[in-house]
C-alpha atoms as a PDB file:
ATOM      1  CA  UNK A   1       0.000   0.000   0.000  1.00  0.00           C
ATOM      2  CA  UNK A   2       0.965   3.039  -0.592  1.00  0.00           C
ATOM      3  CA  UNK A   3       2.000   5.885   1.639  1.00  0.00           C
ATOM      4  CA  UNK A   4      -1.413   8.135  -0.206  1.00  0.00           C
ATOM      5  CA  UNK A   5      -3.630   5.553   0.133  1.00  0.00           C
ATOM      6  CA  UNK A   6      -5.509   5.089   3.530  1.00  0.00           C
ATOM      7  CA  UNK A   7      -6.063   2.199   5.414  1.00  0.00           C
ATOM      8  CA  UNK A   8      -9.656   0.709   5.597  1.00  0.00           C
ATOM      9  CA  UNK A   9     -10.853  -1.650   8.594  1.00  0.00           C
ATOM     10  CA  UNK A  10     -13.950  -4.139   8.599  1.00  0.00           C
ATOM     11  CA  UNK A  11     -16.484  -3.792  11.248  1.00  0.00           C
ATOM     12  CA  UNK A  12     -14.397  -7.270  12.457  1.00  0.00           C
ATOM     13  CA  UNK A  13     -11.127  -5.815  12.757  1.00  0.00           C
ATOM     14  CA  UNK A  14     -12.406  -2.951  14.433  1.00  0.00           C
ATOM     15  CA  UNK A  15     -14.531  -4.297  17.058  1.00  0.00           C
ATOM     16  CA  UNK A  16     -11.455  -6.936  17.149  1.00  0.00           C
ATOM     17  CA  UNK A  17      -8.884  -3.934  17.953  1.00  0.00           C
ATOM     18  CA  UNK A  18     -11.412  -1.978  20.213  1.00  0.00           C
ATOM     19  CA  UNK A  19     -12.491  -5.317  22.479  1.00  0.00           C
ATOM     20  CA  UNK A  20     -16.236  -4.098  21.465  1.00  0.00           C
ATOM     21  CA  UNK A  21     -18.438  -7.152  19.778  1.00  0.00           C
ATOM     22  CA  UNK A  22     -19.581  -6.672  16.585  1.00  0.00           C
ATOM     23  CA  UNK A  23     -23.426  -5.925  17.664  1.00  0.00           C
ATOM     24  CA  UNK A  24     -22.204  -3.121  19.615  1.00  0.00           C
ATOM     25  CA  UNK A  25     -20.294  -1.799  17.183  1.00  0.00           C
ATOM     26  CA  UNK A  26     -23.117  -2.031  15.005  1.00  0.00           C
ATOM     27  CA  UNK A  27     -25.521  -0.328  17.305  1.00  0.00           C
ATOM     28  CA  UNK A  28     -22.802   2.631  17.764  1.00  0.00           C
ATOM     29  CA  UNK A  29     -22.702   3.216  13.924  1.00  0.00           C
ATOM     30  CA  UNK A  30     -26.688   3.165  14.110  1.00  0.00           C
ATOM     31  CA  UNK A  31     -27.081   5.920  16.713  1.00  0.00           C
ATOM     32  CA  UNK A  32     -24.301   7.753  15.122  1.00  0.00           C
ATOM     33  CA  UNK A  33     -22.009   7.317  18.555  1.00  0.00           C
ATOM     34  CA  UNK A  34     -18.936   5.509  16.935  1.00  0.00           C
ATOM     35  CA  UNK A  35     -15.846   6.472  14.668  1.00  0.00           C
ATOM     36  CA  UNK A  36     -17.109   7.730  11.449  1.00  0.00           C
ATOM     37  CA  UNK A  37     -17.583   5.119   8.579  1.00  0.00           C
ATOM     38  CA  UNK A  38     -18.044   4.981   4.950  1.00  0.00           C
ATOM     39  CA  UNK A  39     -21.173   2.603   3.390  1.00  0.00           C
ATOM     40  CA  UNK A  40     -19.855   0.914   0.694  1.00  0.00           C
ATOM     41  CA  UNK A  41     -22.716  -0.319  -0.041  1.00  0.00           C
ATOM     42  CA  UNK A  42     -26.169  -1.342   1.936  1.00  0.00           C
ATOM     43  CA  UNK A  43     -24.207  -4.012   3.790  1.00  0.00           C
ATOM     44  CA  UNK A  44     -20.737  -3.273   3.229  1.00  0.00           C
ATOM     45  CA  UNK A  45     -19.446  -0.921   5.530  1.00  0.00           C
ATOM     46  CA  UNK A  46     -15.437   0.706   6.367  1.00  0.00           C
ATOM     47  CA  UNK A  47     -13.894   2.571   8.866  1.00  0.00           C
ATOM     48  CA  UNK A  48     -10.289   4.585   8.172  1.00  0.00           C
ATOM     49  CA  UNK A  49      -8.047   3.760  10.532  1.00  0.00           C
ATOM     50  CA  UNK A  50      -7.381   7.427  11.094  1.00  0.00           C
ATOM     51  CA  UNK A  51     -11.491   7.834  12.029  1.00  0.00           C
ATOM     52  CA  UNK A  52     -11.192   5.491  14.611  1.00  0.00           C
ATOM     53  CA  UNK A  53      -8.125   6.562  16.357  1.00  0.00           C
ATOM     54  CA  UNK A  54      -9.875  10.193  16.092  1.00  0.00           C
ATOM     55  CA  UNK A  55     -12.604   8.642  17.870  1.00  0.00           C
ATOM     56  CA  UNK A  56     -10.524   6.989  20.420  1.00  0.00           C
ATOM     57  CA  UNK A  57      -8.721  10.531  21.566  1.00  0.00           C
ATOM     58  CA  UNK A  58     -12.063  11.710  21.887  1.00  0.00           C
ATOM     59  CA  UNK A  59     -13.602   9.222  24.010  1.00  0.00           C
ATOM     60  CA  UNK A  60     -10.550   9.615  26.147  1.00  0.00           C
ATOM     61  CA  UNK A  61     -11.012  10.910  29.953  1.00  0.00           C
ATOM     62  CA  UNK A  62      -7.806  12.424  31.876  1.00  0.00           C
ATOM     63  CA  UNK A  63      -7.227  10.679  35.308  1.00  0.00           C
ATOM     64  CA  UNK A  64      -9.030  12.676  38.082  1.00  0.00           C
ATOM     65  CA  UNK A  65     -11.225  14.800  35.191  1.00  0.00           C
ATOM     66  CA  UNK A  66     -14.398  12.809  36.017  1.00  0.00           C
ATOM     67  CA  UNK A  67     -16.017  12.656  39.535  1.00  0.00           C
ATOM     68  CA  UNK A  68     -18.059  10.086  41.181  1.00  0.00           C
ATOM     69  CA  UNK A  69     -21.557  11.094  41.392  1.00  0.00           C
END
């Protein structure tokens, strides 16, 4: 691959890399909570590599930033 082109990720490998089962995964990409995708089609769906680590850094919470209700 080359250094212009971007990787692409199944729903598998992502909910693989993120620990997340697929279901979940789905039902994030169906309220519009998870990393941004692209449809490929009506069944046949990608996620950049780059979306997801975006999403990752934004889920992320700082130590001591969130207190216990």
């Amino acid at each position: 691959m080359s250094s212009d082109q971007e990787s692409f990720l199944t729903p598998k490998q992502v909910s693989d890399w993120l620990g997340l089962a697929p279901s979940t995964l789905a039902d994030l990409r169906t309220r519009g909570e998870g990393p941004a995708f692209t449809r490929l089609s009506a069944r046949n769906v990608r996620y950049a590599a780059a979306d997801v680590r975006a999403w990752l850094d934004r889920c992320r919470v700082e130590a001591g930033s969130v207190k216990a209700s």
